[in-house]
C-alpha atoms as a PDB file:
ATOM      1  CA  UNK A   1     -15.633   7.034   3.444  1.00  0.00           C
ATOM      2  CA  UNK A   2     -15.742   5.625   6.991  1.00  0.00           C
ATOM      3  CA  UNK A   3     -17.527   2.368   6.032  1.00  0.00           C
ATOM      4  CA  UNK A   4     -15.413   2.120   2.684  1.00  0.00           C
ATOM      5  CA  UNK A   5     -12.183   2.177   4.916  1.00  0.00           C
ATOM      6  CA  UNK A   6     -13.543  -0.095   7.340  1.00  0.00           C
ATOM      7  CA  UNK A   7     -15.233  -2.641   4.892  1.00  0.00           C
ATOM      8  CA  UNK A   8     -11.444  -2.526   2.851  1.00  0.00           C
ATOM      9  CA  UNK A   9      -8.898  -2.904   5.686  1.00  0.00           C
ATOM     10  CA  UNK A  10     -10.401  -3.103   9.047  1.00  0.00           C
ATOM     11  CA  UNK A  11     -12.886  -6.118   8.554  1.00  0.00           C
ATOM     12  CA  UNK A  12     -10.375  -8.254   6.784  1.00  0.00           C
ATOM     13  CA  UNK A  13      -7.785  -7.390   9.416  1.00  0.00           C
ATOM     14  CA  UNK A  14     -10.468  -8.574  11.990  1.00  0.00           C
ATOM     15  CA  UNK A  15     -10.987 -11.799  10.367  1.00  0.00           C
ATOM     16  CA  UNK A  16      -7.498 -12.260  10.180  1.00  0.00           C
ATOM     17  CA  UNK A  17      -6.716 -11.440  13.718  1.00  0.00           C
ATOM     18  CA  UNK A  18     -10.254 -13.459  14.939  1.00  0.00           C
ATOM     19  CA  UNK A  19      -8.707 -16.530  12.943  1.00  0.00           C
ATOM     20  CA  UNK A  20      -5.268 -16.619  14.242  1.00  0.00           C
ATOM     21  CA  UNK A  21      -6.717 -16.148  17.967  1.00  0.00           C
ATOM     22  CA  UNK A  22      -9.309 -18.873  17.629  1.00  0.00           C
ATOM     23  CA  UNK A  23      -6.153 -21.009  15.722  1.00  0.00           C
ATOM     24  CA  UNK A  24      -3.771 -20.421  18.912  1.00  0.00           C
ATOM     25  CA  UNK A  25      -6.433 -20.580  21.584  1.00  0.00           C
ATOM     26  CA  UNK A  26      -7.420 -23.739  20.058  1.00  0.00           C
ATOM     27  CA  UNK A  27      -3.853 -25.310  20.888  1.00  0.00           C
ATOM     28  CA  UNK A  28      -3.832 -24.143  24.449  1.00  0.00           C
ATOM     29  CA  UNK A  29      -1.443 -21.600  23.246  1.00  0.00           C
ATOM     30  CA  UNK A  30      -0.514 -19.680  26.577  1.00  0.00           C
ATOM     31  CA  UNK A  31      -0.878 -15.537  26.081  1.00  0.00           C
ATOM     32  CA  UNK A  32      -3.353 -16.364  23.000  1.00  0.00           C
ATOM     33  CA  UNK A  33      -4.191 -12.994  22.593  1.00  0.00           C
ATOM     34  CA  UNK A  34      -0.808 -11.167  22.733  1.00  0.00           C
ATOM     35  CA  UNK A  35       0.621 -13.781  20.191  1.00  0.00           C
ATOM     36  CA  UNK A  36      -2.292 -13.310  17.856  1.00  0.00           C
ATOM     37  CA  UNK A  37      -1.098  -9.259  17.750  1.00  0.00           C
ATOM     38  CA  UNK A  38       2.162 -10.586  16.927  1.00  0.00           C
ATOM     39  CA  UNK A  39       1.459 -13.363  14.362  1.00  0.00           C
ATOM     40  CA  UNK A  40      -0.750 -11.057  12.557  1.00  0.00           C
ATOM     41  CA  UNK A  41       2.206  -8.089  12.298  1.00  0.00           C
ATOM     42  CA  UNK A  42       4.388 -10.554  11.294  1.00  0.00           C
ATOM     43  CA  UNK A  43       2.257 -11.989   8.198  1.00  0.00           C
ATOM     44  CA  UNK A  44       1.542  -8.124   7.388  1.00  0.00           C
ATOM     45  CA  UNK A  45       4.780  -7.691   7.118  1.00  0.00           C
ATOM     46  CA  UNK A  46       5.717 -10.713   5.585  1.00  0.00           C
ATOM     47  CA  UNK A  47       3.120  -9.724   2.795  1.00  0.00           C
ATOM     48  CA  UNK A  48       4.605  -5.901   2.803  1.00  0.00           C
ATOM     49  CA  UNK A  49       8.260  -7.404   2.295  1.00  0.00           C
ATOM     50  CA  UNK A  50       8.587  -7.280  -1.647  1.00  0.00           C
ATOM     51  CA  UNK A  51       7.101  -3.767  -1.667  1.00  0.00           C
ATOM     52  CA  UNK A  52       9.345  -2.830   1.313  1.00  0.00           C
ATOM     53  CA  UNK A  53      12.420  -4.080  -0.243  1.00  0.00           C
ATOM     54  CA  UNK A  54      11.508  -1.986  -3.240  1.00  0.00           C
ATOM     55  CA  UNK A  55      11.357   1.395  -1.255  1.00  0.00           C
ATOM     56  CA  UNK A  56      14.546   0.596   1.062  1.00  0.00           C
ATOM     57  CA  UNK A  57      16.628  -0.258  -2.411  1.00  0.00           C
ATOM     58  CA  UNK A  58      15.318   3.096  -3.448  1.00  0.00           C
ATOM     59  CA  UNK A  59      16.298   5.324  -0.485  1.00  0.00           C
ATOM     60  CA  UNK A  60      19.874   3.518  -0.746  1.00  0.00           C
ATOM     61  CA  UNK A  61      20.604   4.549  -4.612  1.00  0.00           C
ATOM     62  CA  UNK A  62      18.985   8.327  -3.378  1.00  0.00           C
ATOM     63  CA  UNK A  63      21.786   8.112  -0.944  1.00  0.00           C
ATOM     64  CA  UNK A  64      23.925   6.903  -2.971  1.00  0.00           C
ATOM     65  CA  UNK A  65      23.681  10.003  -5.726  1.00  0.00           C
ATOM     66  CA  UNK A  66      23.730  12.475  -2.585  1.00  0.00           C
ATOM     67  CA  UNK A  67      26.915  14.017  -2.649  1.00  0.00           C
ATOM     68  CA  UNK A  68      26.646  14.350  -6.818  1.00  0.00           C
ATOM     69  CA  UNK A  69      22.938  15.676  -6.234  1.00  0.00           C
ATOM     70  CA  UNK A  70      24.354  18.497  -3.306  1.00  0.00           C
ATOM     71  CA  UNK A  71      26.934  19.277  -6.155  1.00  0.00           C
ATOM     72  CA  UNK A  72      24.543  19.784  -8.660  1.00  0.00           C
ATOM     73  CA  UNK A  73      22.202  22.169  -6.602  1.00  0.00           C
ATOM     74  CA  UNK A  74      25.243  23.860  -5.723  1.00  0.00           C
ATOM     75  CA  UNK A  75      26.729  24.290  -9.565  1.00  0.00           C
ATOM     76  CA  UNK A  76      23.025  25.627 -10.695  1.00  0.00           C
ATOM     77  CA  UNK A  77      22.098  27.497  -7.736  1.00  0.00           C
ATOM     78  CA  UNK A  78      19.434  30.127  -8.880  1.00  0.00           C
ATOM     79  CA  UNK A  79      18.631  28.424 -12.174  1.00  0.00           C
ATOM     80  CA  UNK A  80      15.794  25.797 -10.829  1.00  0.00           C
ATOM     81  CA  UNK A  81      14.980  24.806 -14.797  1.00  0.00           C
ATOM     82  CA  UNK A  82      18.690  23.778 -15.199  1.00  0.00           C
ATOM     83  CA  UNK A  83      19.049  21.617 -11.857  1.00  0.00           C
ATOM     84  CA  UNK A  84      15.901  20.100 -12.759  1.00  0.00           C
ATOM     85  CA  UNK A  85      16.997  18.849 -15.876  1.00  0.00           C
ATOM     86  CA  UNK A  86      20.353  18.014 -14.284  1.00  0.00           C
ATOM     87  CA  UNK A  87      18.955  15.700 -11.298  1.00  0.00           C
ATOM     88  CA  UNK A  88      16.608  14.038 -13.873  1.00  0.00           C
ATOM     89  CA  UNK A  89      19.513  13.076 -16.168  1.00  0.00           C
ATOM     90  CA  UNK A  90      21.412  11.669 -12.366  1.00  0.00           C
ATOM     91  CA  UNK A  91      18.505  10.048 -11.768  1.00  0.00           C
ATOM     92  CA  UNK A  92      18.854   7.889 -14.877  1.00  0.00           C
ATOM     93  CA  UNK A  93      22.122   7.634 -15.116  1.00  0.00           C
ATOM     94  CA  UNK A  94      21.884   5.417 -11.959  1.00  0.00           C
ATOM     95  CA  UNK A  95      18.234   3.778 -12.088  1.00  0.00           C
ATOM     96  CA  UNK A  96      17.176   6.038  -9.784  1.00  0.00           C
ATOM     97  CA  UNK A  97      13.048   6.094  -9.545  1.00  0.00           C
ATOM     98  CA  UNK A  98      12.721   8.464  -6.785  1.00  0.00           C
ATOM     99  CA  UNK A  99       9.149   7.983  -6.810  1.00  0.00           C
ATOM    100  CA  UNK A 100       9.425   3.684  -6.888  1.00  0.00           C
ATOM    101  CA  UNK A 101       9.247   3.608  -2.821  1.00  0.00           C
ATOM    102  CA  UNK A 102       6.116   5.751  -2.589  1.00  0.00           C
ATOM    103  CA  UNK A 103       3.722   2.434  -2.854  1.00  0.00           C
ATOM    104  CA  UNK A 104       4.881   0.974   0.853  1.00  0.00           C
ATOM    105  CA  UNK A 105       4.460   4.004   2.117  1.00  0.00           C
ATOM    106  CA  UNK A 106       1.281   4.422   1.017  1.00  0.00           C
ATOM    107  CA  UNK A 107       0.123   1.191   2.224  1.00  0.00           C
ATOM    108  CA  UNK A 108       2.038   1.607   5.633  1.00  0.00           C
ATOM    109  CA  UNK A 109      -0.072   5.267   5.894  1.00  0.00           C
ATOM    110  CA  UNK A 110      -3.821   3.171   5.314  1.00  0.00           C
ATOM    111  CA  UNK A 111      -2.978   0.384   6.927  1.00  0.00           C
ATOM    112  CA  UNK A 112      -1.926   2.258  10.803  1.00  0.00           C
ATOM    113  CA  UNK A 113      -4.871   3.283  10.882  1.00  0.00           C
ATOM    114  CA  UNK A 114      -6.736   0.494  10.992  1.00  0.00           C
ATOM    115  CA  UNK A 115      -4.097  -1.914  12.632  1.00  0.00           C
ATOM    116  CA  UNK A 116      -4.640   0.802  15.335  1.00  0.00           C
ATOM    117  CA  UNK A 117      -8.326   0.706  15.649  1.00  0.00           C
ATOM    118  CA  UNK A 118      -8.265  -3.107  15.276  1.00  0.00           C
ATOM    119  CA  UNK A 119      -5.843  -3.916  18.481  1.00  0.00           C
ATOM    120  CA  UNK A 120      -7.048  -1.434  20.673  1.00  0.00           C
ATOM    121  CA  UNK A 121     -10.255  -2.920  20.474  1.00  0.00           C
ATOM    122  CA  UNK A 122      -9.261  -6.099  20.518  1.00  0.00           C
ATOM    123  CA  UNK A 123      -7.459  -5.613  23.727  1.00  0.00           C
ATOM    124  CA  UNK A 124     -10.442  -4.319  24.984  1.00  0.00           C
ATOM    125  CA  UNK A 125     -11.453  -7.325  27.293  1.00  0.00           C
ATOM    126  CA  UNK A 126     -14.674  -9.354  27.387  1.00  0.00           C
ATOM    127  CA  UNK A 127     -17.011  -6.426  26.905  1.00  0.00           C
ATOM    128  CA  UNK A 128     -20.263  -7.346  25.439  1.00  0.00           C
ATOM    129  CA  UNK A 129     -20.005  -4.305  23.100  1.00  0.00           C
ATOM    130  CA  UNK A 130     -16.608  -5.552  21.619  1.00  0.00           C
ATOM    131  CA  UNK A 131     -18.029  -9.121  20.948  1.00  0.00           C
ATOM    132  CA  UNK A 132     -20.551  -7.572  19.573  1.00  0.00           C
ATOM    133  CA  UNK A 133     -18.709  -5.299  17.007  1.00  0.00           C
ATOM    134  CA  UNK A 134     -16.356  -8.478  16.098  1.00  0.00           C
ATOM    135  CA  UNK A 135     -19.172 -11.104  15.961  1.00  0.00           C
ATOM    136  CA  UNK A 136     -21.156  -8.217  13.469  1.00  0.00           C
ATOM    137  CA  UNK A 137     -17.716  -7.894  10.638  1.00  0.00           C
ATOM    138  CA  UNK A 138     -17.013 -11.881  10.990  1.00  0.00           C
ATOM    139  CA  UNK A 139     -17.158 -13.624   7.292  1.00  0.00           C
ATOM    140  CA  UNK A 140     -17.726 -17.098   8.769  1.00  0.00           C
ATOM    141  CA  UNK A 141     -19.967 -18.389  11.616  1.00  0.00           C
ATOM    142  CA  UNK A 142     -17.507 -20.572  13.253  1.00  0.00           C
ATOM    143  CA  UNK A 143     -15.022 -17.370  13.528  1.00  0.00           C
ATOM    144  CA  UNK A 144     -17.392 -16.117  16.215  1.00  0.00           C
ATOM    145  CA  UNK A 145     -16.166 -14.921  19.389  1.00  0.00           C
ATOM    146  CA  UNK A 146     -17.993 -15.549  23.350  1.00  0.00           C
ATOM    147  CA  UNK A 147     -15.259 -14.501  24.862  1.00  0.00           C
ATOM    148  CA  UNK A 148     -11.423 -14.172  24.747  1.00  0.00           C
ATOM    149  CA  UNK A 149      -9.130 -16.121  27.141  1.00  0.00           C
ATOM    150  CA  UNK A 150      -6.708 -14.641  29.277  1.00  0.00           C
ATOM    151  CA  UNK A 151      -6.487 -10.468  27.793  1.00  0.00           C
ATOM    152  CA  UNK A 152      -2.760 -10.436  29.240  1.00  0.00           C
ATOM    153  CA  UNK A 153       0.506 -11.217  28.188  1.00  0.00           C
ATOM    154  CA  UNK A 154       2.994 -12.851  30.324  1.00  0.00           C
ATOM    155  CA  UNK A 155       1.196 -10.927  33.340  1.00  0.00           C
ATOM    156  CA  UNK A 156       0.279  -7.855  31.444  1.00  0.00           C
ATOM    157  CA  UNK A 157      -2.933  -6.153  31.093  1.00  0.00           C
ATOM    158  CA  UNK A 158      -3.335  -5.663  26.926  1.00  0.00           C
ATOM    159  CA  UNK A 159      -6.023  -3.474  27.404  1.00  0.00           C
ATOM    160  CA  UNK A 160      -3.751  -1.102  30.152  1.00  0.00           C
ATOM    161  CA  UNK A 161      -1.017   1.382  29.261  1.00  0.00           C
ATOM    162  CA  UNK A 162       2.052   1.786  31.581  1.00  0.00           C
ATOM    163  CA  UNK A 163       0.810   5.124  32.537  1.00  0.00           C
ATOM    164  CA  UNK A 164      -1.678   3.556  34.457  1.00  0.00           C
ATOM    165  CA  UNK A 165       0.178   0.456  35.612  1.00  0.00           C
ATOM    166  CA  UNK A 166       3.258   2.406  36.557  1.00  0.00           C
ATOM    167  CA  UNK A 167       2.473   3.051  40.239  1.00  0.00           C
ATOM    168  CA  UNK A 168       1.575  -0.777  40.920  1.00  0.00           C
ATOM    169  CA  UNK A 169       4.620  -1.913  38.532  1.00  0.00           C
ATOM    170  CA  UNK A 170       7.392   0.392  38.075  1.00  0.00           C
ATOM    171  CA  UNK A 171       9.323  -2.179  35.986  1.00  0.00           C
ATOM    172  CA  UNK A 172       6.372  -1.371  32.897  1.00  0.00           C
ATOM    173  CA  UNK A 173       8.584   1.683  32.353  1.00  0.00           C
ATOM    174  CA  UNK A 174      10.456  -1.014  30.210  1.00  0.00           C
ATOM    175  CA  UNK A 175       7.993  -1.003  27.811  1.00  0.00           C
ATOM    176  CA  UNK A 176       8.199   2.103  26.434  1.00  0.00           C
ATOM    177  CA  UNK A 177      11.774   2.288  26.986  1.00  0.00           C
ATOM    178  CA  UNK A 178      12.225  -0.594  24.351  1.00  0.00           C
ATOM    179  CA  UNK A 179       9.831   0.807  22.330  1.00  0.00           C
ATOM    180  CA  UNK A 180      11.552   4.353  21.963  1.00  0.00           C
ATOM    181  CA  UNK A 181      14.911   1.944  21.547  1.00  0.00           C
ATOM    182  CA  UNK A 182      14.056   0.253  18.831  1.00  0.00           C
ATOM    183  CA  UNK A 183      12.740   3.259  17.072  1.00  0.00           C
ATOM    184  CA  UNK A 184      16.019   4.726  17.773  1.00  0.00           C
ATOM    185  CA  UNK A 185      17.751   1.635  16.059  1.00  0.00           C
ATOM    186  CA  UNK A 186      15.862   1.500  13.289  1.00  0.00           C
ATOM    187  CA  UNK A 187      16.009   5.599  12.221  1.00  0.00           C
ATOM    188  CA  UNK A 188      19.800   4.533  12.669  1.00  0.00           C
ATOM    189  CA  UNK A 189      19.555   2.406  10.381  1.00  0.00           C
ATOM    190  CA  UNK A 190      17.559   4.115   7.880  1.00  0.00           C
ATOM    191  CA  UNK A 191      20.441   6.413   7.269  1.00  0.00           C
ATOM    192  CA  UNK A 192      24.047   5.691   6.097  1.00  0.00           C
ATOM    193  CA  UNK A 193      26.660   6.823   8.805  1.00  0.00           C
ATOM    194  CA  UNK A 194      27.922  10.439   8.437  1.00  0.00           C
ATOM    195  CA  UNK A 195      31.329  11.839   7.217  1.00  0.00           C
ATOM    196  CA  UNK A 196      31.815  15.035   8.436  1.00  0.00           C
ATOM    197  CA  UNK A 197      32.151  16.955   5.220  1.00  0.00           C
ATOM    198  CA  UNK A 198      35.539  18.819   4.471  1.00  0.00           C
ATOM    199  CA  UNK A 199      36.558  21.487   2.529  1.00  0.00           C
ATOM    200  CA  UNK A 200      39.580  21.987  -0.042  1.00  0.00           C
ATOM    201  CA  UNK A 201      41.711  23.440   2.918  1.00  0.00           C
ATOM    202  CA  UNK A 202      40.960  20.347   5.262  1.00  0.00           C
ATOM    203  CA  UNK A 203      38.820  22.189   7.568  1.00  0.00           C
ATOM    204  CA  UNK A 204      35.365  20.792   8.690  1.00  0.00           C
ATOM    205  CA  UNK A 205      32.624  21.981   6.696  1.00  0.00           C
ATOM    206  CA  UNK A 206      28.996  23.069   8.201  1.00  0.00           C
ATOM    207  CA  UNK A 207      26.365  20.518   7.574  1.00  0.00           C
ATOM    208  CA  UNK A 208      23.688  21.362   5.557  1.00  0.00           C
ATOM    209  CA  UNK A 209      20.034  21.072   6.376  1.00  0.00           C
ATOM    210  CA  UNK A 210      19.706  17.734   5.277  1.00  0.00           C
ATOM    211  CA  UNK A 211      22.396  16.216   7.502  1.00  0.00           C
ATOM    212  CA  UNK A 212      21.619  18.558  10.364  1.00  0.00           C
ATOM    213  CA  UNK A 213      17.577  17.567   9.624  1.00  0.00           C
ATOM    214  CA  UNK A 214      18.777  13.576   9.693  1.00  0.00           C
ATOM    215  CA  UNK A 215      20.463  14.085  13.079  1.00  0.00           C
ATOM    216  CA  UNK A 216      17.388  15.394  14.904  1.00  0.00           C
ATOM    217  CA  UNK A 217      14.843  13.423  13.090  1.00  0.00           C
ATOM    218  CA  UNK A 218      16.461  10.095  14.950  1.00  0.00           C
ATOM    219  CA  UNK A 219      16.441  10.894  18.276  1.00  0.00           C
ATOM    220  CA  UNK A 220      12.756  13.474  18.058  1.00  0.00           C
ATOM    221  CA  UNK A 221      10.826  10.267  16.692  1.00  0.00           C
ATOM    222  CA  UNK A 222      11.885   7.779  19.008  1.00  0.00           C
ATOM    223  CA  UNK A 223      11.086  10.134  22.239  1.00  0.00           C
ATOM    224  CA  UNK A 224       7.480  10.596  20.358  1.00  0.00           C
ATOM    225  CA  UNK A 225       6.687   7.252  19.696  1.00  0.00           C
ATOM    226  CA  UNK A 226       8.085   5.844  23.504  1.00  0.00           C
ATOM    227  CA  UNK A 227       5.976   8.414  24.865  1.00  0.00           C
ATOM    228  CA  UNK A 228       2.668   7.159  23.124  1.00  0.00           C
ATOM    229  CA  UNK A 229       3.833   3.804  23.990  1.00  0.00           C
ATOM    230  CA  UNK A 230       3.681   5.266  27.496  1.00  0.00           C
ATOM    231  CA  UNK A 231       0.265   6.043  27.246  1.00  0.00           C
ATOM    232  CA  UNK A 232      -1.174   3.929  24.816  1.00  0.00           C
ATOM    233  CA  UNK A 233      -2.213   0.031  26.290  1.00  0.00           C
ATOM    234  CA  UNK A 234       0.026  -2.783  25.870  1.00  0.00           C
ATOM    235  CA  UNK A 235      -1.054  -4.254  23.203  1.00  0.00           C
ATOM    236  CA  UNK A 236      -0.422  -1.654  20.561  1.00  0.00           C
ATOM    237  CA  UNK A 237       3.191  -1.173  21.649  1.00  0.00           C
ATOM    238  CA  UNK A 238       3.584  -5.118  20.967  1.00  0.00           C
ATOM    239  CA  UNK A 239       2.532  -4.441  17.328  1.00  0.00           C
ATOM    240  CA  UNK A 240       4.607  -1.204  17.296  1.00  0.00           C
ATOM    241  CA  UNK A 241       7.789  -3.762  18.687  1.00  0.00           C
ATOM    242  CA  UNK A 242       7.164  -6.306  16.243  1.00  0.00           C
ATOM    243  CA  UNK A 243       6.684  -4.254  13.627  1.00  0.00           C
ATOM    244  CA  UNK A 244      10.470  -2.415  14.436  1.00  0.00           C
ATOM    245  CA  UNK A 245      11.859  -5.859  14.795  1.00  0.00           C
ATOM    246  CA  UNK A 246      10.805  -6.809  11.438  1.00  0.00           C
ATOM    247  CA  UNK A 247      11.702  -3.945   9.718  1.00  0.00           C
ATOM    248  CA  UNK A 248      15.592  -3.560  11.325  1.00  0.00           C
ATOM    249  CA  UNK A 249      15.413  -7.229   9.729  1.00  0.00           C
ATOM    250  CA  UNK A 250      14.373  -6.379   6.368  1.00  0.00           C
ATOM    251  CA  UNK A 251      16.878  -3.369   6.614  1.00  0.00           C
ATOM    252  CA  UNK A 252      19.737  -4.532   7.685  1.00  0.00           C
ATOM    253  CA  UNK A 253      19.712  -7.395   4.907  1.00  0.00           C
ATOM    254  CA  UNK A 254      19.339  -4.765   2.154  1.00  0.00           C
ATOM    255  CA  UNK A 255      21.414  -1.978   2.756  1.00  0.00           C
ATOM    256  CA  UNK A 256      22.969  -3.242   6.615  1.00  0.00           C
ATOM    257  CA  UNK A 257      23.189  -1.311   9.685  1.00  0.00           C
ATOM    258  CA  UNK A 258      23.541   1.635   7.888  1.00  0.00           C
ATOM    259  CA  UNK A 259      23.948   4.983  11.318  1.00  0.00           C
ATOM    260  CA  UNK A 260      23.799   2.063  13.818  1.00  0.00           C
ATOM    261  CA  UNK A 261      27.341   0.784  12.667  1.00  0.00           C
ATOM    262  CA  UNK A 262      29.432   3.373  13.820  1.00  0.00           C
ATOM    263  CA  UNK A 263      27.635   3.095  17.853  1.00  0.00           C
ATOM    264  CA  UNK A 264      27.923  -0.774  17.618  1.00  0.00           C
ATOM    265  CA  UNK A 265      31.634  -0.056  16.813  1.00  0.00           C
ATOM    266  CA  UNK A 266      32.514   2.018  19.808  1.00  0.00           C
ATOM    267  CA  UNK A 267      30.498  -0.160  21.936  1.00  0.00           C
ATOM    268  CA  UNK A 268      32.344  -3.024  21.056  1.00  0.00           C
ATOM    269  CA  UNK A 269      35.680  -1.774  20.777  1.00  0.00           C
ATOM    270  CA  UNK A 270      35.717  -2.284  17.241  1.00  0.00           C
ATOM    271  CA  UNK A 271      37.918   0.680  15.425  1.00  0.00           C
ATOM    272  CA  UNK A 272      36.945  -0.496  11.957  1.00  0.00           C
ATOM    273  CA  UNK A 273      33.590   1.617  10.653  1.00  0.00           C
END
């Protein structure tokens, strides 16, 4: 299964990545190597877009039928038959597809992987044993690598995590700071900014477990990612950041800034939500 994954996604990702490289190296293309990471997460997601769009439009109609679907499993609580029958009917009453977005994710979950074992190689350095495993994968002769120029990017060791920069540069703590803050923005983002439920009499309602679930998710994946991007090297955190970048992108266009809204408001001074 190993050489089946590899031969699927991680050799054509290492032709692609090769290519690009040799492409921007060959125009004198300062920081070669740390563009090529980006380029090549921008194409893949450039590629992913269509399918992306798909799952995001999804997730918005889901949110959309909610507050009718929390009615529903409240009005047939204890008969699970019924409230199946019930959510399918909601579901097509509003072109609903719950399973339509499971395709990106899919893709997402097989391509990490290898995007992961790919860069971290690739940031590697000029070990003999890397140009060796690249030169081996490489469809075309003229793709083949002797050595790659300059492994930094604007000063920064691609093949180093800020864990072991940190006590030579502080200021790397930035890194996974702005990593953890644009996974904050974009689980923001994901989700549609909360109303705090109320009941007949006026009174705040307790959240359920979806809402309360939603709240913690945002700020427990964030801390876990910016903490691998502390000790992960440079170079994968630059896909991880480019990757965020494109997807708050993609995201806000569909459905907007969805969570992030109501924090841009205050910080702005703007009332309106």
């Amino acid at each position: 299964m190993g050489e089946l994954f590899n031969l699927i996604f991680v050799n054509p990702l290492i032709n692609a990545l090769v290519a690009i490289y040799l492409l921007l190296d060959m125009i004198n293309l300062p920081y070669a190597l740390g563009f090529s990471i980006i380029v090549l997460t921008a194409v893949i997601r450039l590629v992913m877009w269509p399918f992306t769009a798909k799952q995001l439009e999804v997730t918005k109609k889901m949110q959309a039928v909610s507050p009718e679907l929390s009615k529903l499993k409240e009005k047939h609580k204890g008969d699970a038959k019924r409230l199946q029958q019930e959510t399918m009917l909601l579901y097509q009453k509003h072109g609903v597809n719950p399973f339509g977005g499971c395709l990106p994710t899919l893709i997402q979950f097989l391509l990490f992987p290898a995007l992961y074992s790919v860069f971290q190689t690739f940031v590697g350095g000029n070990k003999p044993e890397i140009m060796e495993k690249f030169n081996s994968v490489l469809y075309i002769d003229v793709l083949k690598l002797h050595e790659l120029q300059d492994p930094t990017f604007f000063g920064l060791p691609l093949g180093q995590s800020p864990g072991q920069l940190f006590s030579l540069m502080p200021l790397v703590l930035l890194i996974p700071l702005l990593t953890a803050l644009l996974q904050f923005a974009q689980s923001k983002m994901m989700f549609p900014a909360q109303i705090a439920p109320q009941t007949s009499n006026g009174k705040g309602k307790e959240p359920d477990f979806q809402t309360v679930f939603q709240k913690q998710i945002v700020y427990i994946i964030p801390v876990t990612i910016g903490f691998a991007a502390y000790n992960f090297p440079i170079g994968l955190s630059l896909y991880w950041n480019t990757f965020s970048v494109f997807a708050m992108i993609q995201q806000y266009k569909i459905s907007g800034l969805g969570g992030l809204r109501p924090m841009i408001d205050r910080f702005t001074g703007n009332k309106k939500v």
